[in-house]
C-alpha atoms as a PDB file:
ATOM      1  CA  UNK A   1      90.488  87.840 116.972  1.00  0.00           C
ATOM      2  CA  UNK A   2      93.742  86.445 117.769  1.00  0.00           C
ATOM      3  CA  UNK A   3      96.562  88.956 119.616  1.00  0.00           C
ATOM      4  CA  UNK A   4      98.440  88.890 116.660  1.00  0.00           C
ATOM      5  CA  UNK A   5      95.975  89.652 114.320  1.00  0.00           C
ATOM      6  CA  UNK A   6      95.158  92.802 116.665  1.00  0.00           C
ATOM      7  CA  UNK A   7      98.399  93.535 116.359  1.00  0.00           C
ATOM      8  CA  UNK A   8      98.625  93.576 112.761  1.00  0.00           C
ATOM      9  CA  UNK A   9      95.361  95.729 112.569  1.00  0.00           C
ATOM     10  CA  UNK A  10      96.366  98.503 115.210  1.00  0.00           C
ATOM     11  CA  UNK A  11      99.230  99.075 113.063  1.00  0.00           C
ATOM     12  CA  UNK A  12      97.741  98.530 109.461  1.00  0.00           C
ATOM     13  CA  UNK A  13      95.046 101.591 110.556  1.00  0.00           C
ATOM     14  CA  UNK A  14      97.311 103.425 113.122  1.00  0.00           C
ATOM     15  CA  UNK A  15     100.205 103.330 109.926  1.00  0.00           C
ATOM     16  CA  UNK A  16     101.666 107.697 109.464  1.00  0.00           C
ATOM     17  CA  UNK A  17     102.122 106.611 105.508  1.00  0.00           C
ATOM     18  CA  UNK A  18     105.355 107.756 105.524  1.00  0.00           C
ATOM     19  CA  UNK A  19     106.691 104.489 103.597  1.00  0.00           C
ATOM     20  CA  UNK A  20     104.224 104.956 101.054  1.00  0.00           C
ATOM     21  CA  UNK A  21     104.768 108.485 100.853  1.00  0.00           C
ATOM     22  CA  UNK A  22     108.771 108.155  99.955  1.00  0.00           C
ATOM     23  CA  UNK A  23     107.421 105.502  97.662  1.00  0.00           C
ATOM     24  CA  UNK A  24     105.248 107.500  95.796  1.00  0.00           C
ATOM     25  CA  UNK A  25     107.616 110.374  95.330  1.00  0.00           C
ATOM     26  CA  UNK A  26     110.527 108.116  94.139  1.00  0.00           C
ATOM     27  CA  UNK A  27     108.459 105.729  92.178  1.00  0.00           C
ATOM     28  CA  UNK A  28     109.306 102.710  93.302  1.00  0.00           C
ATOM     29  CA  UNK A  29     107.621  99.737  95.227  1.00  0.00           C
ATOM     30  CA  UNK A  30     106.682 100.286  98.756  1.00  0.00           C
ATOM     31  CA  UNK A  31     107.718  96.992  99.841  1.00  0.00           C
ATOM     32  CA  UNK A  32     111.207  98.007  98.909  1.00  0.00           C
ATOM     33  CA  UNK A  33     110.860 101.129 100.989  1.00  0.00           C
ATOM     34  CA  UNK A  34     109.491  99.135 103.802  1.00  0.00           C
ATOM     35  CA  UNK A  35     112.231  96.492 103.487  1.00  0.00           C
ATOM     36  CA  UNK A  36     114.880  99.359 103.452  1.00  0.00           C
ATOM     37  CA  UNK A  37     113.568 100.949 106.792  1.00  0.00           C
ATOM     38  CA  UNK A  38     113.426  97.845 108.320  1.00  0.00           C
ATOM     39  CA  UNK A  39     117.164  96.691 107.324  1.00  0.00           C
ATOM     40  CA  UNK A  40     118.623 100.238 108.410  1.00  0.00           C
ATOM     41  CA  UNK A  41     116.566  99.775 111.427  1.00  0.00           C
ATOM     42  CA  UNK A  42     118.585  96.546 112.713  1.00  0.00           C
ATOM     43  CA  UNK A  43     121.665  97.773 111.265  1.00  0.00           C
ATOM     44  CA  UNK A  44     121.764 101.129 113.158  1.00  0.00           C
ATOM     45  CA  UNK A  45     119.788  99.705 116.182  1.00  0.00           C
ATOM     46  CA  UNK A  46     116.896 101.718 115.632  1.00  0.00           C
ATOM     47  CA  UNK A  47     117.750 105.400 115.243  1.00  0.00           C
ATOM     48  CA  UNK A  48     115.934 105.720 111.686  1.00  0.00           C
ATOM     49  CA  UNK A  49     113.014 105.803 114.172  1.00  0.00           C
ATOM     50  CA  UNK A  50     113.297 109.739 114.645  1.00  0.00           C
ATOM     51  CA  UNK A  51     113.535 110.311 111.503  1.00  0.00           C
ATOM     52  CA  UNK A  52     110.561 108.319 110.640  1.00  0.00           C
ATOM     53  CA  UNK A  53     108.410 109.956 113.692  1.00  0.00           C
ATOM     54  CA  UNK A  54     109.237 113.229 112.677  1.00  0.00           C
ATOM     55  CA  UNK A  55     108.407 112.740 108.920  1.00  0.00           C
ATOM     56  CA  UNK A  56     104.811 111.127 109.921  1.00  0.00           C
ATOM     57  CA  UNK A  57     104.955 114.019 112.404  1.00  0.00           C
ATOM     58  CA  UNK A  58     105.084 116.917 109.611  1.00  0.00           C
ATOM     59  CA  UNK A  59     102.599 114.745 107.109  1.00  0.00           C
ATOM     60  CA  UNK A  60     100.164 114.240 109.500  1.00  0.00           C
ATOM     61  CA  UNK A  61     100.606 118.125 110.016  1.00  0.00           C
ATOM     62  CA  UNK A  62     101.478 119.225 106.278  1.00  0.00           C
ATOM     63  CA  UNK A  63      98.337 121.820 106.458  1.00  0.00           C
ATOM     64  CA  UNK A  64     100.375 123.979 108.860  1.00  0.00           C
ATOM     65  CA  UNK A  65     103.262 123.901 106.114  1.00  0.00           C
ATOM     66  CA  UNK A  66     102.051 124.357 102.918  1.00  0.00           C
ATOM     67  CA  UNK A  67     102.032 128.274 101.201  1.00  0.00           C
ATOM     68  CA  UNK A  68      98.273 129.443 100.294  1.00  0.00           C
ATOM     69  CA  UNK A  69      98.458 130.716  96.935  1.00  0.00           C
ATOM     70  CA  UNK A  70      96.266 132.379  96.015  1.00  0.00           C
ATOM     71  CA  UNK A  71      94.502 131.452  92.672  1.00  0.00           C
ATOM     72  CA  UNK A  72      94.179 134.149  90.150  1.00  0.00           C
ATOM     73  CA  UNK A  73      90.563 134.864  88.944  1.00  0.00           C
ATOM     74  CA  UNK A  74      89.857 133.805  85.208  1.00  0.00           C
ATOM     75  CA  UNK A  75      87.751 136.359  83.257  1.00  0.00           C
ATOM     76  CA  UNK A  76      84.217 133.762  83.582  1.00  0.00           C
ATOM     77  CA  UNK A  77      84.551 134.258  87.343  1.00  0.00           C
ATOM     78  CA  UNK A  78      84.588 137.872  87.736  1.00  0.00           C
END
């Protein structure tokens, strides 16, 4: 494999899914979530990075943050 092909794979499987995550929730395209990160990126020289970390940060962790409910028992499982 080529170094740039590498590349491309480290990040492809090392990706947090945060893009695709806004994307699903707002319904729209992720390429136009991707392209928006990436424009905000270069115009604010980078600091949408932190932001981005910490969201991968709290998906990759969203176990920790979710509330058990507990499910109510129907009248065949009693």
């Amino acid at each position: 494999m080529r170094t740039i092909q590498k590349i491309v794979f480290f990040f492809e499987m090392r990706s947090f899914g945060v893009c695709a995550w806004w994307a699903r929730k707002l319904g729209i395209n992720i390429s136009k979530v991707r392209l928006w990160f990436i424009y905000v990126s270069f115009l604010t020289v980078g600091s949408p990075l932190i932001p981005y970390l910490a969201m991968a940060w709290i998906l990759e962790h969203k176990h920790y943050f979710k509330l058990q409910r507990k499910r109510k028992k129907t009248i065949w499982e009693l």
